[in-house]
Protein backbone atom coordinates (compact mmCIF):
# COMPACT_ATOMS: atom_id res chain seq x y z
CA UNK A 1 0.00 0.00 0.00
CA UNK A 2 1.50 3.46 -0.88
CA UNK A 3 2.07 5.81 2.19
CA UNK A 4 0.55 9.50 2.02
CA UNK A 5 2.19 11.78 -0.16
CA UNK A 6 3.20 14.14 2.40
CA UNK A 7 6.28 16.81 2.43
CA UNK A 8 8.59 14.44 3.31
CA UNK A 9 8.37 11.90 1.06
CA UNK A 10 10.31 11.34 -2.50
CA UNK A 11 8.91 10.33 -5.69
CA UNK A 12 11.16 7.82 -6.84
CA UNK A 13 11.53 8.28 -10.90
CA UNK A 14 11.83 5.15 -13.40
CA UNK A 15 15.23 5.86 -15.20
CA UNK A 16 14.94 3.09 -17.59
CA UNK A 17 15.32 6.17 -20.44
CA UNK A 18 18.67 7.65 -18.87
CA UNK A 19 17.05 10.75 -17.94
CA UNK A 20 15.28 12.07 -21.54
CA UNK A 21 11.50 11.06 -20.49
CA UNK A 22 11.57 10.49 -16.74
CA UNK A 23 8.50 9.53 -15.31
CA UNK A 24 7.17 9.92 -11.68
CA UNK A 25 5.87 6.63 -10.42
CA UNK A 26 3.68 6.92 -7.03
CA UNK A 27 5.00 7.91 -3.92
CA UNK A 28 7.34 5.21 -1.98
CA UNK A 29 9.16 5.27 1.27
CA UNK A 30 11.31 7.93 2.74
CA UNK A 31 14.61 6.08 0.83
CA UNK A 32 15.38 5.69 -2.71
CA UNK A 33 18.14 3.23 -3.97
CA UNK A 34 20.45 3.58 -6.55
CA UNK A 35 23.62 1.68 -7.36
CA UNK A 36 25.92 4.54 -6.45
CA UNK A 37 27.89 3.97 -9.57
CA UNK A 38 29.81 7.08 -10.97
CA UNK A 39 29.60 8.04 -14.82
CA UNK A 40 33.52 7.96 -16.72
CA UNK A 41 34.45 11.67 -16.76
CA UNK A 42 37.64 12.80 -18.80
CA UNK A 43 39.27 15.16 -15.85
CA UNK A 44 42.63 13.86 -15.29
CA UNK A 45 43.47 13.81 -11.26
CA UNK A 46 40.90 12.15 -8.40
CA UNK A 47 37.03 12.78 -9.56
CA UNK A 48 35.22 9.88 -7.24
CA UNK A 49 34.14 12.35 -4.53
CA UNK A 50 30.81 13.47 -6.12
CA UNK A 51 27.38 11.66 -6.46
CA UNK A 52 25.81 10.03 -9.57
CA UNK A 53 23.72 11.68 -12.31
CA UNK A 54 21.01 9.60 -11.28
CA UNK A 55 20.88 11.50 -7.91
CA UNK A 56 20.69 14.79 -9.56
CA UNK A 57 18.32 13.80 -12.25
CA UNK A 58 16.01 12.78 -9.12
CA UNK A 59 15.89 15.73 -7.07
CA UNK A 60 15.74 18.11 -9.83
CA UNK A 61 13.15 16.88 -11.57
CA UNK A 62 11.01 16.88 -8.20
CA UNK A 63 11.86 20.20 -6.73
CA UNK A 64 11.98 22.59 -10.17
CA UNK A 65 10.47 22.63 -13.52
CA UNK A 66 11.57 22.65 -16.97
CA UNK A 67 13.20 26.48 -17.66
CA UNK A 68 13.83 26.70 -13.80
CA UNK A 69 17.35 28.01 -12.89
CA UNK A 70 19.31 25.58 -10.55
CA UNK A 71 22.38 26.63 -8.70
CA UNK A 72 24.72 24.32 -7.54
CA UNK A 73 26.83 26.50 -5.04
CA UNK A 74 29.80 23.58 -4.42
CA UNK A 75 29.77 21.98 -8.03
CA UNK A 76 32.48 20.35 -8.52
CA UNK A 77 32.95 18.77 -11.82
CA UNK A 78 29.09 19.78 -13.17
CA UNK A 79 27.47 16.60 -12.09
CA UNK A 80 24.36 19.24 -11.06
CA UNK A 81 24.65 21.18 -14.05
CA UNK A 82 24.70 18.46 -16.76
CA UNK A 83 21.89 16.89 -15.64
CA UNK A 84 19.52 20.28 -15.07
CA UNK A 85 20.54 21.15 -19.02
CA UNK A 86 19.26 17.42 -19.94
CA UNK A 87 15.86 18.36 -18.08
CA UNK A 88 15.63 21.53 -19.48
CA UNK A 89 16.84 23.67 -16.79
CA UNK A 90 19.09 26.78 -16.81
CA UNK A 91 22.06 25.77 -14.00
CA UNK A 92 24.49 27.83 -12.46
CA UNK A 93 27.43 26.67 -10.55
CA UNK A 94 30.13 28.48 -8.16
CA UNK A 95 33.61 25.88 -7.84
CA UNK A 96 36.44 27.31 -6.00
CA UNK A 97 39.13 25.14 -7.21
CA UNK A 98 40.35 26.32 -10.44
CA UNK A 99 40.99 22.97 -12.02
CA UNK A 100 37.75 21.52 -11.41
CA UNK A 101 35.80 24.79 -12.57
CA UNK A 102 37.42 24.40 -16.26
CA UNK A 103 36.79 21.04 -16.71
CA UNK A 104 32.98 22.19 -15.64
CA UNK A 105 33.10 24.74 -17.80
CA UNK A 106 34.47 22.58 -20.58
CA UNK A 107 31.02 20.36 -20.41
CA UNK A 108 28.51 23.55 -21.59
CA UNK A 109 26.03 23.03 -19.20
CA UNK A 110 25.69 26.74 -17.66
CA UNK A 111 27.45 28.85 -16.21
CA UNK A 112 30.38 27.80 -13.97
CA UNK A 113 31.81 30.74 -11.62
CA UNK A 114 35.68 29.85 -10.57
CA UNK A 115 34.80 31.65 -6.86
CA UNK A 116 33.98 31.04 -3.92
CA UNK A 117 30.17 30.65 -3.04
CA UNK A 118 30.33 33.50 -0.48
CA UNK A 119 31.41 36.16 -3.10
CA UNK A 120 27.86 35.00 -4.68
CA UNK A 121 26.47 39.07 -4.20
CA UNK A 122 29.13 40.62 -6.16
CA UNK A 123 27.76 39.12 -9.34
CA UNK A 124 24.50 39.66 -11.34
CA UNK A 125 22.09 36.49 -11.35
CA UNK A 126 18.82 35.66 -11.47
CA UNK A 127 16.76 34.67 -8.23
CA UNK A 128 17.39 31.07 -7.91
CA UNK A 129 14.45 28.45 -8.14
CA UNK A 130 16.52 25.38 -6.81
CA UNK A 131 19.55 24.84 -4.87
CA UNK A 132 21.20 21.35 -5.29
CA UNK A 133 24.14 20.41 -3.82
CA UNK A 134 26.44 18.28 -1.63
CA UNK A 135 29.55 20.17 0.35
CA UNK A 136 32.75 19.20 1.08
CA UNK A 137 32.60 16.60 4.00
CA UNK A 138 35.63 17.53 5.57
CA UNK A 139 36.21 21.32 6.13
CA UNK A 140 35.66 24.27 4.46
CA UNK A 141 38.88 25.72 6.11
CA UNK A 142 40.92 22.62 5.22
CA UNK A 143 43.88 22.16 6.09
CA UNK A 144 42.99 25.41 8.57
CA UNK A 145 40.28 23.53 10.34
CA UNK A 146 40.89 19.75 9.52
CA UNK A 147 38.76 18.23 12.65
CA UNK A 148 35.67 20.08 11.15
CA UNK A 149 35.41 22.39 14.12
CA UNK A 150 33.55 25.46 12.23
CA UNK A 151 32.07 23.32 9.73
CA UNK A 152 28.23 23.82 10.79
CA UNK A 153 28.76 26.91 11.39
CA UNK A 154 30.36 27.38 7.62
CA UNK A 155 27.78 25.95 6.06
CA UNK A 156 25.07 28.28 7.91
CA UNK A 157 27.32 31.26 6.87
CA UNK A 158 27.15 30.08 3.45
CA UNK A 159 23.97 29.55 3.05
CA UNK A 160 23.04 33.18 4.84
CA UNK A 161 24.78 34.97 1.47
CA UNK A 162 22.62 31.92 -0.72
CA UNK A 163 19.03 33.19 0.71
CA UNK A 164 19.03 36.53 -0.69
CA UNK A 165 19.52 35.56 -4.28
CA UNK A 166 16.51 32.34 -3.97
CA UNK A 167 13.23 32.70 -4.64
CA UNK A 168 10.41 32.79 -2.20
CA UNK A 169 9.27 29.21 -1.86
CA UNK A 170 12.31 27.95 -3.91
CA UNK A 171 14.07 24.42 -2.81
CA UNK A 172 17.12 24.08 -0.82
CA UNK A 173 17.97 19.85 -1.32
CA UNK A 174 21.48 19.41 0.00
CA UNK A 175 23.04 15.61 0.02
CA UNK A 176 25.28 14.95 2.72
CA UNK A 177 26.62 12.17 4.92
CA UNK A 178 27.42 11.83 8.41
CA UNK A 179 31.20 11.19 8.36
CA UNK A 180 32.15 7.26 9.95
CA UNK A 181 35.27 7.17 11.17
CA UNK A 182 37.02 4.10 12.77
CA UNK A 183 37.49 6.43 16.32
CA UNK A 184 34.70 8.99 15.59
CA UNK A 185 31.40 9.20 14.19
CA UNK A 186 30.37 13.05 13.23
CA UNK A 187 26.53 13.36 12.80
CA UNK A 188 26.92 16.68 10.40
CA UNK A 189 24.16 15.50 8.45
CA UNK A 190 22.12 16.35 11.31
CA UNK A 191 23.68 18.89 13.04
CA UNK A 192 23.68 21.05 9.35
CA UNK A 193 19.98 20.18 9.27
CA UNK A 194 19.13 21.81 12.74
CA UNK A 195 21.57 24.76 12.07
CA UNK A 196 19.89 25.25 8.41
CA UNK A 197 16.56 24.90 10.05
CA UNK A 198 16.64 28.67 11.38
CA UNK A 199 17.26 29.70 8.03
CA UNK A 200 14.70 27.70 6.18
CA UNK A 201 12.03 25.57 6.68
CA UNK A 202 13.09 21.93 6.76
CA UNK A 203 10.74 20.06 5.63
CA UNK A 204 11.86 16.29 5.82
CA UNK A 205 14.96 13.81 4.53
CA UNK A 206 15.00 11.20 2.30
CA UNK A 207 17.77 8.22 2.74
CA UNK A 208 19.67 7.88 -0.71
CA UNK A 209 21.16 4.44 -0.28
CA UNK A 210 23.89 2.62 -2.61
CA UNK A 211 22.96 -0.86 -3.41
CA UNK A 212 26.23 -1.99 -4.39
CA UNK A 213 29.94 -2.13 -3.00
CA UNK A 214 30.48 1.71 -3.97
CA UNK A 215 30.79 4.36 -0.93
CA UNK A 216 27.72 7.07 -0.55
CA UNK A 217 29.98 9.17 1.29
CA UNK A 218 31.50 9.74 4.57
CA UNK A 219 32.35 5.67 4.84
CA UNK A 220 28.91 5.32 4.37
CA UNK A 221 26.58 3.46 2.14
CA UNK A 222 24.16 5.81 2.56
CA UNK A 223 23.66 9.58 2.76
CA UNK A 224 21.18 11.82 3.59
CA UNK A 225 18.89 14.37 1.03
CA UNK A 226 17.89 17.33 3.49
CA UNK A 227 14.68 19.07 2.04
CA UNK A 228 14.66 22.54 2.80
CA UNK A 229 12.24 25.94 1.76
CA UNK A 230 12.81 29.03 1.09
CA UNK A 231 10.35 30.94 3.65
């Protein structure tokens, strides 16, 4: 029997056609399950700490429509940003490290800003109608800050300078793990949730789990997708 489809819960989407006609199938459980897998990419240095396609083909085709602009505000290598342009989205991404924002660039999916996400008011955008993204798990100060001390605290700051350029009502869907360490367990997944909560208004999780060998994140086969709204 399905469950209600209340705020919390994810439409799971059959990806049989790779992400051209996606289809929303009824509401399931508060978990979806993917294989974790990551697609080849042609950047030449380490590129496995980033989620699948499949991921971002899920959350943005729940959370925007088709001409939306998403903004990936950590985005790596364009995982975000590929998949909004083959949904018909306009995506934006900010990438700090100057290697990874040219080989983003290089894939001509939007608009990829070599910065750093807090300089986001000194440039001219549109108001935002989805965020999508999943930080570093580590630090933001790294090596400055390697135990994660400021981390939460980061993020909030972040996402304080993010606010003013979103839409009223828009999405805020951020992927993260809590980080599994043989002598420590750090429950940032949650603790970014509560901190984020004063900001926006949280309105549930959903557990993206791997169903293979391959790492979620955080030693972890499993992360979790906050859903957040811009109030």
């Amino acid at each position: 029997m399905a469950r209600k489809s209340g705020r919390g819960y994810f439409l799971l989407i059959n990806m049989k056609n790779k992400g051209k006609q996606l289809r929303f199938d009824r509401w399931k459980k508060t978990w979806f399950s993917v294989s974790g897998k990551l697609e080849k990419i042609a950047f030449k240095g380490e590129s496995d700490f980033r989620f699948p396609e499949e991921v971002a083909n899920l959350v943005i085709s729940k959370y925007s429509r088709k001409g939306d602009l998403v903004l990936d505000p950590f985005c790596g290598f364009g995982t975000t940003l590929v998949a909004a342009k083959k949904l018909g989205r306009k995506a934006v991404g900010f990438e700090i490290d100057k290697k990874r924002a040219h080989f983003a660039s290089g894939r001509k999916a939007g608009r990829i800003i070599n910065d750093s996400i807090e300089n986001i008011g000194k440039y001219t955008l549109p108001r935002v109608d989805l965020v999508f993204t999943s930080p570093p798990y580590l630090s933001m100060r790294h090596p400055k800050d390697p135990e994660g001390k400021h981390y939460v605290e980061d993020i909030y700051r972040i996402f304080v300078k993010i606010k003013p350029c979103m839409k009223k009502g828009a999405y805020v869907i951020i992927e993260i793990a809590n980080l599994a360490r043989e002598k420590e367990f750090r429950p940032q997944a949650w603790t970014v949730g509560l901190r984020l909560s004063k900001l926006f208004k949280l309105e549930g999780e959903i557990i993206r789990c791997n169903n293979g060998s391959i790492e979620a994140g955080g030693n972890n086969d499993h992360s979790h997708v906050l859903i957040f709204k811009n109030k």
